[in-house]
Protein backbone atom coordinates (compact mmCIF):
# COMPACT_ATOMS: atom_id res chain seq x y z
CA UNK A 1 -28.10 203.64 150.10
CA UNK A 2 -30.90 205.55 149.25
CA UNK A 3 -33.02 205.28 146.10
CA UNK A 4 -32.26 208.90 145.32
CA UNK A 5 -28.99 208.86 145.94
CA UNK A 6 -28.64 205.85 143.13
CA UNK A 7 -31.00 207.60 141.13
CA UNK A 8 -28.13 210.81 141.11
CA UNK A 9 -25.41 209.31 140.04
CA UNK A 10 -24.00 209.02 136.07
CA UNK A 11 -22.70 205.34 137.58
CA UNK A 12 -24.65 203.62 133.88
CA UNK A 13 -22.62 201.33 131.16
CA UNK A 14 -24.13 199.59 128.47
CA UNK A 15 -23.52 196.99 126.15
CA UNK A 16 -24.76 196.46 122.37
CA UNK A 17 -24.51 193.39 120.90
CA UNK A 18 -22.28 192.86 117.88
CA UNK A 19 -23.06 191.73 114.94
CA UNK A 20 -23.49 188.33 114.09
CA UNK A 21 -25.23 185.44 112.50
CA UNK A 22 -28.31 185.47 114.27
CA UNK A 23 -28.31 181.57 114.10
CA UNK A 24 -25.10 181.88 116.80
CA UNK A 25 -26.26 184.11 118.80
CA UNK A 26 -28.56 183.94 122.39
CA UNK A 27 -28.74 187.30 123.56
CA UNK A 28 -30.99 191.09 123.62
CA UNK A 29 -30.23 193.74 121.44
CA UNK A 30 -29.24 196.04 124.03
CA UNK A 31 -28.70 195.45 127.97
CA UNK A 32 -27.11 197.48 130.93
CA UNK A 33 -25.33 197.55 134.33
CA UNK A 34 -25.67 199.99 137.07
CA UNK A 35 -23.95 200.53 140.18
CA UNK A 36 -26.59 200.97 142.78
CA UNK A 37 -24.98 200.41 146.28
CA UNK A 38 -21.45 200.04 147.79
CA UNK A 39 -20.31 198.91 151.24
CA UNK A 40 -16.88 198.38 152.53
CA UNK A 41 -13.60 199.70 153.27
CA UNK A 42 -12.55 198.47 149.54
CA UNK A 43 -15.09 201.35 148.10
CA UNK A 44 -15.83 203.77 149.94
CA UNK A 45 -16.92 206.39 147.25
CA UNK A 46 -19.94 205.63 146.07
CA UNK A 47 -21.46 209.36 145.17
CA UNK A 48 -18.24 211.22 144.48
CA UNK A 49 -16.91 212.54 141.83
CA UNK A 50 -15.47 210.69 139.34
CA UNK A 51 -13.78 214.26 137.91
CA UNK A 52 -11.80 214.77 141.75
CA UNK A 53 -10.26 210.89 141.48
CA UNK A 54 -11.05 207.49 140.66
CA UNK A 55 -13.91 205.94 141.68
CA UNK A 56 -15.19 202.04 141.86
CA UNK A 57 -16.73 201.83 138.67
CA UNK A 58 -17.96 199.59 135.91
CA UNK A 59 -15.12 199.59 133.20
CA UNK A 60 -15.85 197.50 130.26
CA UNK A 61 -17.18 194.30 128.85
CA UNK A 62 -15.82 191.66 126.89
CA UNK A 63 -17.56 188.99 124.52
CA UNK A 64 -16.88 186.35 122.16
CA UNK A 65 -18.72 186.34 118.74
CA UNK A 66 -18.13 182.82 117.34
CA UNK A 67 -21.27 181.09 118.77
CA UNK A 68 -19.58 180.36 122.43
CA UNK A 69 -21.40 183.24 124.10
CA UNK A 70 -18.23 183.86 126.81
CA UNK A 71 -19.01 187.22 128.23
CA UNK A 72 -17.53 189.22 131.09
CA UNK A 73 -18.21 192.57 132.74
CA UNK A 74 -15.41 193.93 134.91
CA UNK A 75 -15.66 195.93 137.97
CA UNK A 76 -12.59 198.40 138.95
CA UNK A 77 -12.14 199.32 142.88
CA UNK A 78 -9.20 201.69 143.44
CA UNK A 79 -9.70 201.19 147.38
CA UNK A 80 -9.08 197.67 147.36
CA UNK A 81 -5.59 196.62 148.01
CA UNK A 82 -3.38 194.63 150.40
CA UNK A 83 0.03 194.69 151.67
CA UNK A 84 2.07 192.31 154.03
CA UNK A 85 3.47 195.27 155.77
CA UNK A 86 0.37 197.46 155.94
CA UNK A 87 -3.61 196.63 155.29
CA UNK A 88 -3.77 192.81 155.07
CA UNK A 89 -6.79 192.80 154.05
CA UNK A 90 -10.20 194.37 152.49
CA UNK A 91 -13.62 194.17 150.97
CA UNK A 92 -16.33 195.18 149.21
CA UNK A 93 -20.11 194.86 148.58
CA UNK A 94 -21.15 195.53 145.41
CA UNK A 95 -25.05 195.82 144.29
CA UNK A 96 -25.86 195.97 140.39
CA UNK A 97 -29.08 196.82 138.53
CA UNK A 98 -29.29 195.03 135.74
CA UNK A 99 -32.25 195.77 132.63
CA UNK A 100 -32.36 194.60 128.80
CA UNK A 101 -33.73 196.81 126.02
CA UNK A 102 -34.89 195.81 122.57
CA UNK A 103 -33.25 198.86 120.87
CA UNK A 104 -30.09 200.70 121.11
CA UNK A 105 -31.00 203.82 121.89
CA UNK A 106 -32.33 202.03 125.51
CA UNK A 107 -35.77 203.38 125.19
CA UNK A 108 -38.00 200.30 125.04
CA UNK A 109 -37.27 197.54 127.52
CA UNK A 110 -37.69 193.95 126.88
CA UNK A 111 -37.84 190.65 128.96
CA UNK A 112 -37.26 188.10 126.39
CA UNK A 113 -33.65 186.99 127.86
CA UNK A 114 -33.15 185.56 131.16
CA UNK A 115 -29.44 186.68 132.57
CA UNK A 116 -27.24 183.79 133.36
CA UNK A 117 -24.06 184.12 136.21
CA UNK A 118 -20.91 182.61 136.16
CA UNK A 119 -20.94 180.05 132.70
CA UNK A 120 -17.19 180.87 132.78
CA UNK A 121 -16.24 181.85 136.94
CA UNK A 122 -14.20 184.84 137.17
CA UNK A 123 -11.34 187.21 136.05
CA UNK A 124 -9.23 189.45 137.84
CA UNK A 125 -6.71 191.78 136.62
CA UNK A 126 -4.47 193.58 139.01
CA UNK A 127 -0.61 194.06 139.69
CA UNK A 128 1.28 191.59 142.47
CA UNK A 129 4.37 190.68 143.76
CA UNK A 130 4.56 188.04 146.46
CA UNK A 131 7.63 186.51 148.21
CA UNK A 132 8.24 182.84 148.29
CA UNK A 133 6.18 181.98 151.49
CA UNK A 134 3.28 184.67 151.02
CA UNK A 135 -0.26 183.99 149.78
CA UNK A 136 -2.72 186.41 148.15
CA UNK A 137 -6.70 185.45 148.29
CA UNK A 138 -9.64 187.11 146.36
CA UNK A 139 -12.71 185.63 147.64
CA UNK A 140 -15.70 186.13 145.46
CA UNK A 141 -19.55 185.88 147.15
CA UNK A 142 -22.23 186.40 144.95
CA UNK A 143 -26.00 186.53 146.32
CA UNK A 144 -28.84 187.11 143.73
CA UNK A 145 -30.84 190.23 145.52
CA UNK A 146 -34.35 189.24 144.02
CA UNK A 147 -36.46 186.71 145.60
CA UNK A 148 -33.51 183.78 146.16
CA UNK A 149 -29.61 184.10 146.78
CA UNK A 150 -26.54 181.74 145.76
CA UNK A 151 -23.08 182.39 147.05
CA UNK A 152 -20.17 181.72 144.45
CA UNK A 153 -16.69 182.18 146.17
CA UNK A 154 -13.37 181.66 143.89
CA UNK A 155 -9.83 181.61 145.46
CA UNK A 156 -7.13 180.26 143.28
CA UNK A 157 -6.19 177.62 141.98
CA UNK A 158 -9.73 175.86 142.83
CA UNK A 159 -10.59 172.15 143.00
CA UNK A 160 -13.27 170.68 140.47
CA UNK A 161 -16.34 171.28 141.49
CA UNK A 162 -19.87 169.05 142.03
CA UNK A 163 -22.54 169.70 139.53
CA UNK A 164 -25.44 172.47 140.53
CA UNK A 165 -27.87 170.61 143.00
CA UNK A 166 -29.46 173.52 143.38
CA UNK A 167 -28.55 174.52 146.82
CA UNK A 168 -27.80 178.16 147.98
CA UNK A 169 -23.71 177.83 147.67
CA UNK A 170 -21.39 176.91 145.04
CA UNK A 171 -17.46 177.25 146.62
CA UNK A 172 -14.19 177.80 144.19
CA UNK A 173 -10.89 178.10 145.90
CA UNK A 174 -8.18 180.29 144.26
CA UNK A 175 -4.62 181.18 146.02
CA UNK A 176 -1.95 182.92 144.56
CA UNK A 177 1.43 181.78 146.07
CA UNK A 178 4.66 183.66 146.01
CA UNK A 179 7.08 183.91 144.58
CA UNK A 180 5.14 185.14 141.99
CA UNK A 181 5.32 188.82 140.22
CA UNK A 182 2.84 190.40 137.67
CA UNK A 183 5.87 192.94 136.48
CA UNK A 184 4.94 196.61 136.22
CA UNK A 185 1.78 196.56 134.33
CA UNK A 186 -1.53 194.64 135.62
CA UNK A 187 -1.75 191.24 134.37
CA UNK A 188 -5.29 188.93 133.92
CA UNK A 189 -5.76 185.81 135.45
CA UNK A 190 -8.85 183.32 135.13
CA UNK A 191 -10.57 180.73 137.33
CA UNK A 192 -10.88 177.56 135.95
CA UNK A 193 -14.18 176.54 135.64
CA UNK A 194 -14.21 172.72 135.26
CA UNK A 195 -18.24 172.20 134.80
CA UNK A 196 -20.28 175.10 134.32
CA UNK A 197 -21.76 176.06 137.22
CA UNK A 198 -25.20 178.36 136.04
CA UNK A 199 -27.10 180.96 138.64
CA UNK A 200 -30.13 182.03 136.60
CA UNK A 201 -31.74 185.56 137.41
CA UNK A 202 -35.49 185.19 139.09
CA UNK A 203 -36.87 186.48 136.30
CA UNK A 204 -36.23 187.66 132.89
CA UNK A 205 -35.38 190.89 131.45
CA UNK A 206 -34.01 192.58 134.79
CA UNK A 207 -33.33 191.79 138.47
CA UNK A 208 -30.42 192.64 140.73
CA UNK A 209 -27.25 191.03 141.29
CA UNK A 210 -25.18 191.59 144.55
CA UNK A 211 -21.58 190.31 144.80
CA UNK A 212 -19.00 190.46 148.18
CA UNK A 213 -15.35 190.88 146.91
CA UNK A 214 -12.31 190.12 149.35
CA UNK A 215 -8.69 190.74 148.79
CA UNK A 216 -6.70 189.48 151.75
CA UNK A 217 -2.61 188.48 152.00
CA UNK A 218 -0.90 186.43 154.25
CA UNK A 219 2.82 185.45 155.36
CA UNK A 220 5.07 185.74 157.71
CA UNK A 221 6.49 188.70 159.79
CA UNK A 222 9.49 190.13 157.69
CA UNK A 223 8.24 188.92 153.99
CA UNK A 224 6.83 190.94 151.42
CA UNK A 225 4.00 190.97 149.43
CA UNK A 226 1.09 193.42 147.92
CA UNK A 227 -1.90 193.04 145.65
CA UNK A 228 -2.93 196.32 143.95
CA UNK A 229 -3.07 197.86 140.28
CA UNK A 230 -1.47 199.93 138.35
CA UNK A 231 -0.98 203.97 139.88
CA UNK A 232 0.64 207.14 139.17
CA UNK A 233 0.51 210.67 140.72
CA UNK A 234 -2.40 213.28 139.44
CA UNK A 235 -0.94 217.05 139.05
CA UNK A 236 -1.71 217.95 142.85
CA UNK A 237 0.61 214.97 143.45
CA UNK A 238 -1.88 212.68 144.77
CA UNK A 239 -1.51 208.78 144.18
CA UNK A 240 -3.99 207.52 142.04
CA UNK A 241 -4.37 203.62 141.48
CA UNK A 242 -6.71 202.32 138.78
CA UNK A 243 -8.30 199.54 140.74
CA UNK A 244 -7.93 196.03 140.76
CA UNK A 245 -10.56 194.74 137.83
CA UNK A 246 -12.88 192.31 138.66
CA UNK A 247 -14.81 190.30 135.80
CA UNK A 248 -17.98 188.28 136.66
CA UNK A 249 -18.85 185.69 134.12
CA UNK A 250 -22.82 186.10 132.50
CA UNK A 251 -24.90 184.73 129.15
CA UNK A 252 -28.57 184.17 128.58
CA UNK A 253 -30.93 182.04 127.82
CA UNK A 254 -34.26 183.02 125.70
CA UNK A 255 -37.34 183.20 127.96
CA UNK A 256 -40.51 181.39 126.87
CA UNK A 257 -39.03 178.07 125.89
């Protein structure tokens, strides 16, 4: 995608930190996400309008405040789903800008954090219902778009995993195995992260952060099975799904240390 293209769009969430003892806390005043680039059949909007339908999107963040520094930003892509008797499967490349400012207002920008992936893996909300005999995979691949890459992949349930050598991949495995329903309304699941398995940005203060996302099912002619998120019809009577949520895991560490 082109610069100016990115450079159009309103595609900008931001975070601000709450407030806390400052003794507890290892993080900027102020930091941000962008959507810069999308590739895939899972979103293929990037540059519409938001106001027309649903778009892939950033949707919001969550964080703890009691000194454990959990945080997760979450990703929504209303083109990615799978069903047994359809589209089996489907993907997505996601790019994100991220920057830190030193004041809420995002005026003055700071480098005096360095962004940390995936202390905590990945959540994923999204509505299922799978037949005994039927599988559901979301594959995860993460590559750091700076001046090195690391691939994390996550289908569940995953196996522990070695410590961080250092080298360019880190694998989880996560299946979801029918029977198995999420009811009518989208439900959250978690990977389980037995050791913490760190990607640090390049450098502090900004950098980019590119992440593949696959949604694929599996099973048997005859079964059935789908992997989507919540929908209803808009007043022209067109379907309109929310998008599967995707969370990526992130903290920081202070720079100059």
């Amino acid at each position: 995608m082109k610069p100016t293209i990115v450079a159009a769009l309103s595609l900008i969430y931001s975070a601000v930190a709450l407030p806390a003892a400052e003794s507890l806390r290892v993080l900027p005043s102020n930091w941000q996400y962008q959507i810069t680039s999308l590739r895939g059949p899972g979103c293929p909007d990037f540059g519409k309008d938001p106001d027309v339908g649903r778009t892939t999107r950033l949707t919001f963040g969550q964080n703890t405040v009691d000194g454990s520094e959990i945080y997760y930003w979450f990703v929504a892509y209303p083109h990615l789903r799978v069903d047994l008797a359809d589209k089996d499967h489907s993907w997505c490349e996601t790019e994100l800008s991220y920057e830190e400012f030193k004041d809420v207002t995002q005026t003055v920008k700071s480098a005096d954090y360095r962004l940390r992936l995936h202390k905590n893996g990945t959540r994923v909300i999204a509505t299922y219902d799978l037949e005994k005999g039927v599988t559901a995979t979301f594959k995860f691949t993460y590559e750091e778009n700076d001046e090195k890459s690391v691939c994390l992949t996550f289908i569940f349930p995953r196996p522990s995993l070695p410590a961080n050598t250092g080298a360019s991949q880190i694998t989880d495995v996560v299946t979801w195995n029918g029977p198995l329903a999420s009811g009518q309304y989208q439900k959250e699941d978690s990977s389980v992260v037995e050791k913490e398995e760190i990607y640090k940005l390049p450098r502090c203060g900004a950098g980019k952060i590119k992440f593949r996302t696959e949604l694929s099912i599996a099973g048997r002619k005859g079964l059935k099975g789908f992997v989507a998120s919540e929908h209803s019809k808009d007043a022209a009577g067109t379907e309109q799904y929310y998008g599967i949520q995707q969370g990526f895991s992130y903290d920081w560490e202070k720079c100059g240390k």
